[in-house]
PDB file of N, CA and C in Angstrom:
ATOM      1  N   UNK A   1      -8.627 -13.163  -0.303  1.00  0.00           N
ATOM      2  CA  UNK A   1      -7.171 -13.121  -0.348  1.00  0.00           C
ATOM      3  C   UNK A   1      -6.687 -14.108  -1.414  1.00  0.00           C
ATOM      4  N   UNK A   2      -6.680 -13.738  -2.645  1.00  0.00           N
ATOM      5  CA  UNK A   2      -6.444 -14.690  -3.357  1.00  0.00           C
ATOM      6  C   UNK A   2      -4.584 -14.269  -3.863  1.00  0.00           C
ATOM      7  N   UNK A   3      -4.060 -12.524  -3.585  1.00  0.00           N
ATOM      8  CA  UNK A   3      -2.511 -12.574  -4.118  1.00  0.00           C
ATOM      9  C   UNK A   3      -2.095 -12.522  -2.654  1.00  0.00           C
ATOM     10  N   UNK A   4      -0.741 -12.557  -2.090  1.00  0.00           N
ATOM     11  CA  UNK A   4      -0.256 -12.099  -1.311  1.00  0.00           C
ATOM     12  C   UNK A   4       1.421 -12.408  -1.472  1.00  0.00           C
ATOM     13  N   UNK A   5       2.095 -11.937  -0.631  1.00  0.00           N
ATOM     14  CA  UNK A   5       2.980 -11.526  -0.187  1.00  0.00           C
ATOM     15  C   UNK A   5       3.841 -12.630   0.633  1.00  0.00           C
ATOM     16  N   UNK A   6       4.782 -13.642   0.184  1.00  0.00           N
ATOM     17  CA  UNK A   6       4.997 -14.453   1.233  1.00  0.00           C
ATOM     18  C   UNK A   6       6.329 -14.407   1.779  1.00  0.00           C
ATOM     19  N   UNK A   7       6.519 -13.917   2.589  1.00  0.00           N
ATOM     20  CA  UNK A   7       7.641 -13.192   3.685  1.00  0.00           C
ATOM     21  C   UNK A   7       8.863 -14.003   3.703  1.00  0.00           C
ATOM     22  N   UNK A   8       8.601 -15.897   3.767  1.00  0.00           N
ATOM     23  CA  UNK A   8       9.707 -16.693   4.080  1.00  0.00           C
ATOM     24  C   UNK A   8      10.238 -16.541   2.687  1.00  0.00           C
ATOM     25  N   UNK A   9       9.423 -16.210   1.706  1.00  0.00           N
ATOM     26  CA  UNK A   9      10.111 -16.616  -0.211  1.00  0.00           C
ATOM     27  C   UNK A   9      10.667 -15.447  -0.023  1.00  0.00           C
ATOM     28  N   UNK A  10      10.289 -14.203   0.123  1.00  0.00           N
ATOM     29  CA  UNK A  10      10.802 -12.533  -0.142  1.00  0.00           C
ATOM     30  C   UNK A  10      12.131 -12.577   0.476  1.00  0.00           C
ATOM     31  N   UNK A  11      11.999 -13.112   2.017  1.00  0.00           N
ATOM     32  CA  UNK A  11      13.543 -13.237   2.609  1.00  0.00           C
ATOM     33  C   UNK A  11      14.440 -13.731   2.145  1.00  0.00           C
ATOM     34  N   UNK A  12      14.477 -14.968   1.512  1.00  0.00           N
ATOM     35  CA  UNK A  12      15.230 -16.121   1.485  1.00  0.00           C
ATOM     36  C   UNK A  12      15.349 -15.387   0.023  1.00  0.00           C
ATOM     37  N   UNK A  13      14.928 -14.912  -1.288  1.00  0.00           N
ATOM     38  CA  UNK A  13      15.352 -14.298  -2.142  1.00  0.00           C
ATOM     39  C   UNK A  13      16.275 -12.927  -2.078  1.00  0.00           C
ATOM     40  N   UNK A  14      16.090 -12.576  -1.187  1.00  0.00           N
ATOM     41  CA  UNK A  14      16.365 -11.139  -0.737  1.00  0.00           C
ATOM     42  C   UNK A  14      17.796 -11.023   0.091  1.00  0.00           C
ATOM     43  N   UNK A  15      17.854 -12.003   0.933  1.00  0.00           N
ATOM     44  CA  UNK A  15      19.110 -12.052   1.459  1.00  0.00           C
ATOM     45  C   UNK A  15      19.775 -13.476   1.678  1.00  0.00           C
ATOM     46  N   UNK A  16      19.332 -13.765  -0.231  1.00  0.00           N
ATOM     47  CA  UNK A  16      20.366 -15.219  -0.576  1.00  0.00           C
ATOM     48  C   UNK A  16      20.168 -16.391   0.598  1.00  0.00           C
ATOM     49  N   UNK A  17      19.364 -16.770   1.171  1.00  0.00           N
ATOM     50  CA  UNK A  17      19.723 -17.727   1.799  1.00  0.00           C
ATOM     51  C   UNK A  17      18.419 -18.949   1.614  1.00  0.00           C
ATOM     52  N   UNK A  18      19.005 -20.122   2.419  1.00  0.00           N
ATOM     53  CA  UNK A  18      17.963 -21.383   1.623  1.00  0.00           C
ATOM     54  C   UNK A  18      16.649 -21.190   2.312  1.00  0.00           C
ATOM     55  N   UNK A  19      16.124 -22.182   1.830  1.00  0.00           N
ATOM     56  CA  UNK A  19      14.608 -22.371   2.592  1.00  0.00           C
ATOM     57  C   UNK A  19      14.327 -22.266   3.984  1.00  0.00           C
ATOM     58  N   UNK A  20      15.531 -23.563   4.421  1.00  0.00           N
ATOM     59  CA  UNK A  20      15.294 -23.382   5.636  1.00  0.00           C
ATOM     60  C   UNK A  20      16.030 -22.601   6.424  1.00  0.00           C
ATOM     61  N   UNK A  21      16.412 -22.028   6.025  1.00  0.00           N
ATOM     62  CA  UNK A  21      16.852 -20.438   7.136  1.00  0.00           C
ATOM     63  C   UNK A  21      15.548 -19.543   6.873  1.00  0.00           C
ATOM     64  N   UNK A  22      14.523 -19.729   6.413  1.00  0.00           N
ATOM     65  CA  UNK A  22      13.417 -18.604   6.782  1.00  0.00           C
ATOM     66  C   UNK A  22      12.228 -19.312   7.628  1.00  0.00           C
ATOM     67  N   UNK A  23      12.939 -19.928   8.506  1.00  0.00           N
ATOM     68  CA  UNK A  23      11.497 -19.941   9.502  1.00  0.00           C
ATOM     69  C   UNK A  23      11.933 -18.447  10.526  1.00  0.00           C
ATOM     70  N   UNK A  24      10.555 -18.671  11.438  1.00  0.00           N
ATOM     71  CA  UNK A  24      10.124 -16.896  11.704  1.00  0.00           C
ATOM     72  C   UNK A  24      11.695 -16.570  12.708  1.00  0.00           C
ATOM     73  N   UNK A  25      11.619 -17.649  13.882  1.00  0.00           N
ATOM     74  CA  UNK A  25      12.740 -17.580  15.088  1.00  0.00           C
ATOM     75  C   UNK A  25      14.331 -17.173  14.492  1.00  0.00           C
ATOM     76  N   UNK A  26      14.649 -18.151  12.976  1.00  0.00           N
ATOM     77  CA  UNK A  26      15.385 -17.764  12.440  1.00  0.00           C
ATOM     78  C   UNK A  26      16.040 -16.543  11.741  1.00  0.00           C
ATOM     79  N   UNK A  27      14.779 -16.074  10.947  1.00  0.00           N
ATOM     80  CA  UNK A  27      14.983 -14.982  10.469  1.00  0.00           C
ATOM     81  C   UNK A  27      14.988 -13.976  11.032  1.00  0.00           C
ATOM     82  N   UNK A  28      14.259 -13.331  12.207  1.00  0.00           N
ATOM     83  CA  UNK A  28      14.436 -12.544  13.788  1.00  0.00           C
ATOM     84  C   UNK A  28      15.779 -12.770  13.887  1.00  0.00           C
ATOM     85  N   UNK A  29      16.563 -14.039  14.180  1.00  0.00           N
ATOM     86  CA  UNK A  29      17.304 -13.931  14.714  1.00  0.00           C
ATOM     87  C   UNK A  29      18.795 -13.281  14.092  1.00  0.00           C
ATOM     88  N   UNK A  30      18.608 -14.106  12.384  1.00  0.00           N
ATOM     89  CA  UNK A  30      19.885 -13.184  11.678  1.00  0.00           C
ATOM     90  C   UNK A  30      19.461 -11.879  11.352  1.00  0.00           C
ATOM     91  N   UNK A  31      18.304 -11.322  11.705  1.00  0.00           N
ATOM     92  CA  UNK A  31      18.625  -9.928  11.395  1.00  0.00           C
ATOM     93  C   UNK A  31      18.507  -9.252  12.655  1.00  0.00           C
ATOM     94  N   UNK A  32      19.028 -10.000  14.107  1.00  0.00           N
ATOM     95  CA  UNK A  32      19.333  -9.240  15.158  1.00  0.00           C
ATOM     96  C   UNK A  32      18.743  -8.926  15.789  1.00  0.00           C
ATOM     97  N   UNK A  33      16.658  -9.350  15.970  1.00  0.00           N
ATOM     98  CA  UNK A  33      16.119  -9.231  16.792  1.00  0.00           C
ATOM     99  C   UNK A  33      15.263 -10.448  17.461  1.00  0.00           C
ATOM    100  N   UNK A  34      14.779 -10.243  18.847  1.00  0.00           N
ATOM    101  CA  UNK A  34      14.508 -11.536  19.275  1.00  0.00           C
ATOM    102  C   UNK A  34      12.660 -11.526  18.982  1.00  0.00           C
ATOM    103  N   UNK A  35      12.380 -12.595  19.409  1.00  0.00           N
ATOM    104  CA  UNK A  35      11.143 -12.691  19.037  1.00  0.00           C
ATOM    105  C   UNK A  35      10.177 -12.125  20.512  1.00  0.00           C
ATOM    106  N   UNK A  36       9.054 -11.105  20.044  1.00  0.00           N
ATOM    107  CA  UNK A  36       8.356 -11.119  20.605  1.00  0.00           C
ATOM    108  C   UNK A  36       6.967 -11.377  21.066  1.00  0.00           C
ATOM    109  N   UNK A  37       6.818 -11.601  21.863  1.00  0.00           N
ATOM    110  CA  UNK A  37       5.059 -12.396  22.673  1.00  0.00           C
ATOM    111  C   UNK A  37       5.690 -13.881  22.586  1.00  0.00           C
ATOM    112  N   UNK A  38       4.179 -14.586  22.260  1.00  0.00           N
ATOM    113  CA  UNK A  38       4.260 -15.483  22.642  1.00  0.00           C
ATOM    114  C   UNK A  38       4.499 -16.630  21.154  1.00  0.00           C
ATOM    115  N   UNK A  39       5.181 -17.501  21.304  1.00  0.00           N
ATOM    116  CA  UNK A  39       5.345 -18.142  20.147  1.00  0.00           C
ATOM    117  C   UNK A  39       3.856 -19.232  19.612  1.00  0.00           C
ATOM    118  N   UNK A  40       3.793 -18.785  18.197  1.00  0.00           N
ATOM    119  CA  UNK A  40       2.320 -19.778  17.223  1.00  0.00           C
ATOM    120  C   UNK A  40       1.289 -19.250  18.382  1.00  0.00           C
ATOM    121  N   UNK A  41       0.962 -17.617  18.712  1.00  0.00           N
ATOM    122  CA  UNK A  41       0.499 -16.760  18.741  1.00  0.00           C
ATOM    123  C   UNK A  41       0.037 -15.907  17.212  1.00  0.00           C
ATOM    124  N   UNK A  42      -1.182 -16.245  16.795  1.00  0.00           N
ATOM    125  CA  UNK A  42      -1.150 -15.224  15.501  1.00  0.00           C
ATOM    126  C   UNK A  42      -0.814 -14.001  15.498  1.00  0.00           C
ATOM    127  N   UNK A  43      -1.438 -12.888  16.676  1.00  0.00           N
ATOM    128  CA  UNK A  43      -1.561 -11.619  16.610  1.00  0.00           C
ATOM    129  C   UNK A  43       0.488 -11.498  16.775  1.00  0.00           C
ATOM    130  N   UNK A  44       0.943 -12.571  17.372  1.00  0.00           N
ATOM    131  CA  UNK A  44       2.486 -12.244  18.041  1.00  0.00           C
ATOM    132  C   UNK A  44       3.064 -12.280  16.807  1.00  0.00           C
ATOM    133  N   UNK A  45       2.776 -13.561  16.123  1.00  0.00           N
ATOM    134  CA  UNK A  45       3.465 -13.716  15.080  1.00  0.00           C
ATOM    135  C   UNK A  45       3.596 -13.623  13.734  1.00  0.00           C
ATOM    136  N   UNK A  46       2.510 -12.565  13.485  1.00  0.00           N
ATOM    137  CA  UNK A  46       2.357 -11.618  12.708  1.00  0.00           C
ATOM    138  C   UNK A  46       2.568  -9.911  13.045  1.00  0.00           C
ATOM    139  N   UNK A  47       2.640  -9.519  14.217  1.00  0.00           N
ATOM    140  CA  UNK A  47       3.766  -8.649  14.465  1.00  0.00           C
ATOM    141  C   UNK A  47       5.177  -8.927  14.218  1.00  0.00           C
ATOM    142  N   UNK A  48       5.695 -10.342  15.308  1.00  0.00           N
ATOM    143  CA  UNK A  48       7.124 -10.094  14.535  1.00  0.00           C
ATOM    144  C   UNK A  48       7.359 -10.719  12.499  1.00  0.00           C
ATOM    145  N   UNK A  49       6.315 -10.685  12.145  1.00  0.00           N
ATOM    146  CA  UNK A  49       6.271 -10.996  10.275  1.00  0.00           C
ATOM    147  C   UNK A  49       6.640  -9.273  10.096  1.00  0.00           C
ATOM    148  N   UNK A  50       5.147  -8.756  10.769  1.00  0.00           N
ATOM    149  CA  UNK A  50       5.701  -7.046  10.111  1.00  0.00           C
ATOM    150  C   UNK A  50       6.987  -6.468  10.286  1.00  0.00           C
ATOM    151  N   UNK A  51       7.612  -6.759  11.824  1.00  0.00           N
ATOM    152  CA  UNK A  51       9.113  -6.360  11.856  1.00  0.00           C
ATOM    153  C   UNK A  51      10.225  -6.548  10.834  1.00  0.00           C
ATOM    154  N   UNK A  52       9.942  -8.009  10.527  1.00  0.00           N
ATOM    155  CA  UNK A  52      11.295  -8.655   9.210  1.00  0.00           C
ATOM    156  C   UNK A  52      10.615  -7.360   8.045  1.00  0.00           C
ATOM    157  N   UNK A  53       9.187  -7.350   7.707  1.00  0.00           N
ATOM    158  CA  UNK A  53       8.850  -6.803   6.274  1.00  0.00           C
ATOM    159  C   UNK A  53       9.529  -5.414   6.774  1.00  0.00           C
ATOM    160  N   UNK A  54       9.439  -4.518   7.582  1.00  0.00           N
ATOM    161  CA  UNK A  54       9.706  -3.483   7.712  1.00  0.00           C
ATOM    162  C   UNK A  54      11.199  -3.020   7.315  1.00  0.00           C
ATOM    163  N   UNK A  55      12.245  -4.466   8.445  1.00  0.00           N
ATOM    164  CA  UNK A  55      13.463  -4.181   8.258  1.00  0.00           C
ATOM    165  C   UNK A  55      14.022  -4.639   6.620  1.00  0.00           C
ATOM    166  N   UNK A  56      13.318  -5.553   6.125  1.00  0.00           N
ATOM    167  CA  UNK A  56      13.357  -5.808   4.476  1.00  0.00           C
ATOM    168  C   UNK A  56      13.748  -4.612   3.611  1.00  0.00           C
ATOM    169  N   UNK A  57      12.479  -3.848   4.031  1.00  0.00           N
ATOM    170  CA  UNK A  57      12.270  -2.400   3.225  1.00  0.00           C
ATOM    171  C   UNK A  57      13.376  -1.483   3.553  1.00  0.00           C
ATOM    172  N   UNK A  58      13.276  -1.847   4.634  1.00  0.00           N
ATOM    173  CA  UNK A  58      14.816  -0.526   5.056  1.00  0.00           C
ATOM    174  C   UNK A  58      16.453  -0.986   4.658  1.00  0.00           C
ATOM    175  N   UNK A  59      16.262  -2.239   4.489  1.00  0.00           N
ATOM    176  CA  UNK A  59      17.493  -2.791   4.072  1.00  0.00           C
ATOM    177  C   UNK A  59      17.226  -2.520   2.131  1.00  0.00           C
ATOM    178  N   UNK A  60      16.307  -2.597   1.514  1.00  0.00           N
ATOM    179  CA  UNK A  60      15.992  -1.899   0.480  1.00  0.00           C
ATOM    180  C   UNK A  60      15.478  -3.011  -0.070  1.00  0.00           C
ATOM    181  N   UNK A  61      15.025  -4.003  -0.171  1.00  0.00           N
ATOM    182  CA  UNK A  61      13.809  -4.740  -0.660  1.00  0.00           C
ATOM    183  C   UNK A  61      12.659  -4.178  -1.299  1.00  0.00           C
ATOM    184  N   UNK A  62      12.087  -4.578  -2.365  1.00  0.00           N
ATOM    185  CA  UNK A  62      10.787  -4.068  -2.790  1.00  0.00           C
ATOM    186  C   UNK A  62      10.424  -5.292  -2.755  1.00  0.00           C
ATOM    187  N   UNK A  63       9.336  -5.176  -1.837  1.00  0.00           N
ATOM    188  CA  UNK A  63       8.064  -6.197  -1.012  1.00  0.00           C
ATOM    189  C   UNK A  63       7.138  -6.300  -2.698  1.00  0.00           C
ATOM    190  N   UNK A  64       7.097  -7.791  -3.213  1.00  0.00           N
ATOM    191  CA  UNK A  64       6.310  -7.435  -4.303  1.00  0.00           C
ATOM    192  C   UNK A  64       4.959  -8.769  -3.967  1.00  0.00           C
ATOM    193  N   UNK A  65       4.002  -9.064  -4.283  1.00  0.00           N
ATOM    194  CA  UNK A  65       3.066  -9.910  -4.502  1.00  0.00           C
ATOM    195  C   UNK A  65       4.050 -11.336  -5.326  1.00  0.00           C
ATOM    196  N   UNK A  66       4.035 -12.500  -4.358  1.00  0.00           N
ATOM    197  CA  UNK A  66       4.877 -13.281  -5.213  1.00  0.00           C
ATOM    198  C   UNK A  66       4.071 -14.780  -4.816  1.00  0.00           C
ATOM    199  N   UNK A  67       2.579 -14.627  -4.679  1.00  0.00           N
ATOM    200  CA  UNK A  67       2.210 -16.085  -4.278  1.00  0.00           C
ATOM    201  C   UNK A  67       0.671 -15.651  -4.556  1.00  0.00           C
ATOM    202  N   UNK A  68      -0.380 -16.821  -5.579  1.00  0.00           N
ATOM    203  CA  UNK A  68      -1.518 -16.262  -5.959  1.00  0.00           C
ATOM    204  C   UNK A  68      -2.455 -17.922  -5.337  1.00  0.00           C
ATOM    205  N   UNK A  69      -3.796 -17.767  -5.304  1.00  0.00           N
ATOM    206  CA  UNK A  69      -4.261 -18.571  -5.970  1.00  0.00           C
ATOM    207  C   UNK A  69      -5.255 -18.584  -7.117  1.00  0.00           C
ATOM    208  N   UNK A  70      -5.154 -19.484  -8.396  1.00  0.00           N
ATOM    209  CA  UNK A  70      -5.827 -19.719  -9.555  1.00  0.00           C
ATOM    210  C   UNK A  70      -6.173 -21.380  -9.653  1.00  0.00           C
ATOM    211  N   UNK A  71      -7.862 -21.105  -9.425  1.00  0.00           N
ATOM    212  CA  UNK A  71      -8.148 -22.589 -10.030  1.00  0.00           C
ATOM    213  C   UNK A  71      -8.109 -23.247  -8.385  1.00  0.00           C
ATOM    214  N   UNK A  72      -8.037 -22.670  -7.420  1.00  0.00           N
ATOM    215  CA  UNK A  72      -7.974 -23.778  -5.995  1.00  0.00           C
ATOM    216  C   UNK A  72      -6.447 -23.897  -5.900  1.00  0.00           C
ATOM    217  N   UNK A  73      -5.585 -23.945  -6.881  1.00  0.00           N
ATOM    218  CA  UNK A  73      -4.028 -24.068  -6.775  1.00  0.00           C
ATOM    219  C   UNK A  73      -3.162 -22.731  -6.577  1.00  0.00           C
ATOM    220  N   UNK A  74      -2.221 -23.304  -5.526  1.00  0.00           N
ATOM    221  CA  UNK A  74      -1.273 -22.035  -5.196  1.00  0.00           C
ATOM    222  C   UNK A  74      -0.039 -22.078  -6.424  1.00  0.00           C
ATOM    223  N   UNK A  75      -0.067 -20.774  -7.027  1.00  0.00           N
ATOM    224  CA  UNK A  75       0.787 -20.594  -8.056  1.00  0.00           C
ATOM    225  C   UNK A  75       2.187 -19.328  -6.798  1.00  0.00           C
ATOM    226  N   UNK A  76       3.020 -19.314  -7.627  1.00  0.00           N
ATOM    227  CA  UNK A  76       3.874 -18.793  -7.928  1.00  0.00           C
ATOM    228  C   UNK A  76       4.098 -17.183  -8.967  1.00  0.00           C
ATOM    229  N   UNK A  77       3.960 -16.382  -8.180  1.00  0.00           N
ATOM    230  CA  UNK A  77       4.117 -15.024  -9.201  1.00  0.00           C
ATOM    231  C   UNK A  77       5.221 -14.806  -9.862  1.00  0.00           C
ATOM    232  N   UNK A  78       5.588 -14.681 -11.155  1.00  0.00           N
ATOM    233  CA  UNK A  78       7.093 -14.077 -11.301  1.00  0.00           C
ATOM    234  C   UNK A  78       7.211 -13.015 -10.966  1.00  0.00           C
ATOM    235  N   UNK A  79       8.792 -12.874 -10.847  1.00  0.00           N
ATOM    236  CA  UNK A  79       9.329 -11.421 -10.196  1.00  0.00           C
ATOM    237  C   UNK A  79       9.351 -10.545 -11.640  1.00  0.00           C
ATOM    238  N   UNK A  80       8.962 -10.566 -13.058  1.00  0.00           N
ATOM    239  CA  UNK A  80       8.787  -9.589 -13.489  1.00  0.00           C
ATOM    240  C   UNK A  80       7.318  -9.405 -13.359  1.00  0.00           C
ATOM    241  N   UNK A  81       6.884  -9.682 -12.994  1.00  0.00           N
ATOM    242  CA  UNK A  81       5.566  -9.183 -12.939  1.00  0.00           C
ATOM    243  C   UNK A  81       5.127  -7.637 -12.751  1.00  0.00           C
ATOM    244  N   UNK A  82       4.158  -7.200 -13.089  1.00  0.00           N
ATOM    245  CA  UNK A  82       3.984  -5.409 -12.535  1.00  0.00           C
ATOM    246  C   UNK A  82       3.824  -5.459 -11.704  1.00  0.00           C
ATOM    247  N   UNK A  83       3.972  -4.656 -11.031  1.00  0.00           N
ATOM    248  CA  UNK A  83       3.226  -4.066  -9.591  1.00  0.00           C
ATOM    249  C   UNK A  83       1.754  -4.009  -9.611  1.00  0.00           C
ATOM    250  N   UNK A  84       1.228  -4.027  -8.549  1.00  0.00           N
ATOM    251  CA  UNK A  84       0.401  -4.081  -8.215  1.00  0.00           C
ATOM    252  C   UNK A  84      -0.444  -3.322  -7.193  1.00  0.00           C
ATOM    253  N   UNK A  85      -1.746  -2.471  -7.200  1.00  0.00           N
ATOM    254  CA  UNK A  85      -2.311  -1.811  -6.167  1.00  0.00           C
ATOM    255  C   UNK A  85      -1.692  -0.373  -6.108  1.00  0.00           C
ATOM    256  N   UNK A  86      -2.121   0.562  -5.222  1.00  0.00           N
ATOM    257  CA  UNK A  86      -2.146   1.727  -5.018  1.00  0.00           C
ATOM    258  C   UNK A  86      -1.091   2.074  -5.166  1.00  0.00           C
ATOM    259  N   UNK A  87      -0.250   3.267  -5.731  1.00  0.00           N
ATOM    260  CA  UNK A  87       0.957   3.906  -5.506  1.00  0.00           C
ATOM    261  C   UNK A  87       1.279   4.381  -3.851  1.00  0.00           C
ATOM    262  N   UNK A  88       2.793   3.857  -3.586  1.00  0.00           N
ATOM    263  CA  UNK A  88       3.055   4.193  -1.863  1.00  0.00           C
ATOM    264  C   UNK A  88       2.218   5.199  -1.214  1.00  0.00           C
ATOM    265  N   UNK A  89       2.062   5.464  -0.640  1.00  0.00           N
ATOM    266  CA  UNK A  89       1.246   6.592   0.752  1.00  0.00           C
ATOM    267  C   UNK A  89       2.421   7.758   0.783  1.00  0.00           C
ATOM    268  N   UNK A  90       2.386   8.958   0.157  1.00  0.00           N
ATOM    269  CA  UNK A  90       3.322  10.112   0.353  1.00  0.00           C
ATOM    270  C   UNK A  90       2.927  10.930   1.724  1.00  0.00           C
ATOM    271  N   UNK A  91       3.986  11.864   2.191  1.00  0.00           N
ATOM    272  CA  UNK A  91       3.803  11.940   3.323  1.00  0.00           C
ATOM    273  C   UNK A  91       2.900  13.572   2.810  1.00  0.00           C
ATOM    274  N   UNK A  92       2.137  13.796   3.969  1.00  0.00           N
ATOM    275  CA  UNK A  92       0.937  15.248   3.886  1.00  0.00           C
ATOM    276  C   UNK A  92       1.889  15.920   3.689  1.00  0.00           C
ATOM    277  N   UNK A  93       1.743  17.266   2.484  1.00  0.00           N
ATOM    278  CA  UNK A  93       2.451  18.402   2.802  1.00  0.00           C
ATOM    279  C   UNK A  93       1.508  19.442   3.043  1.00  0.00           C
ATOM    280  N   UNK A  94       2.313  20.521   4.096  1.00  0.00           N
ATOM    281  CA  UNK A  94       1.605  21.293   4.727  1.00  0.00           C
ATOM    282  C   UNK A  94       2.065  22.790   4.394  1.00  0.00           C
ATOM    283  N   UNK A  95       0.710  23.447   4.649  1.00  0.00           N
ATOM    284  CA  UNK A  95       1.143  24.620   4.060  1.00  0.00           C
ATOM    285  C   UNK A  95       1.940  25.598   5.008  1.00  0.00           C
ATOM    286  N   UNK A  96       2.265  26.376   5.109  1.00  0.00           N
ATOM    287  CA  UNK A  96       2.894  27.376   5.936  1.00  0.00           C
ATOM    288  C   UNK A  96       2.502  28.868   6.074  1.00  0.00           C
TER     289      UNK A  96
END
């Protein structure tokens, strides 16, 4: 795992707000849902991570790769950067 995706930077860019309005309880909470399981639960709290990414996307966010490491050091991706990885998953079409 050396690119990924970091949810508190994507938010807090995404819907203008500071640093510290993206911890997890917070961000659940301004976008209207509560937290579920158990809290600093990984499996919990990386379900409610996928919920914010989901509602991100539907609010119209493009989820991009914005955190690497090079050299042992955590860099910073720019947002022009390309994309990255597979083109989206289209849905099956079926024949009739």
């Amino acid at each position: 795992a050396k690119k990924w995706i970091n949810i508190r930077k994507s938010y807090g860019n995404f819907y203008k707000v500071p640093r510290n309005q993206t911890k997890l309880t917070i961000m659940l909470e301004k976008l209207g849902m509560s937290y579920d399981g158990r809290p600093h639960s990984g499996l919990d709290d990386s379900k409610n991570i996928a919920r914010i990414a989901i509602r991100m996307l539907q609010d119209g966010c493009e989820l991009r790769v914005n955190e690497r490491m090079h050299a042992g050091q955590l860099m910073t991706v720019s947002p022009a950067a390309p994309l990255e990885g597979a083109p989206a998953p289209q849905m099956p079409r079926y024949r009739n």
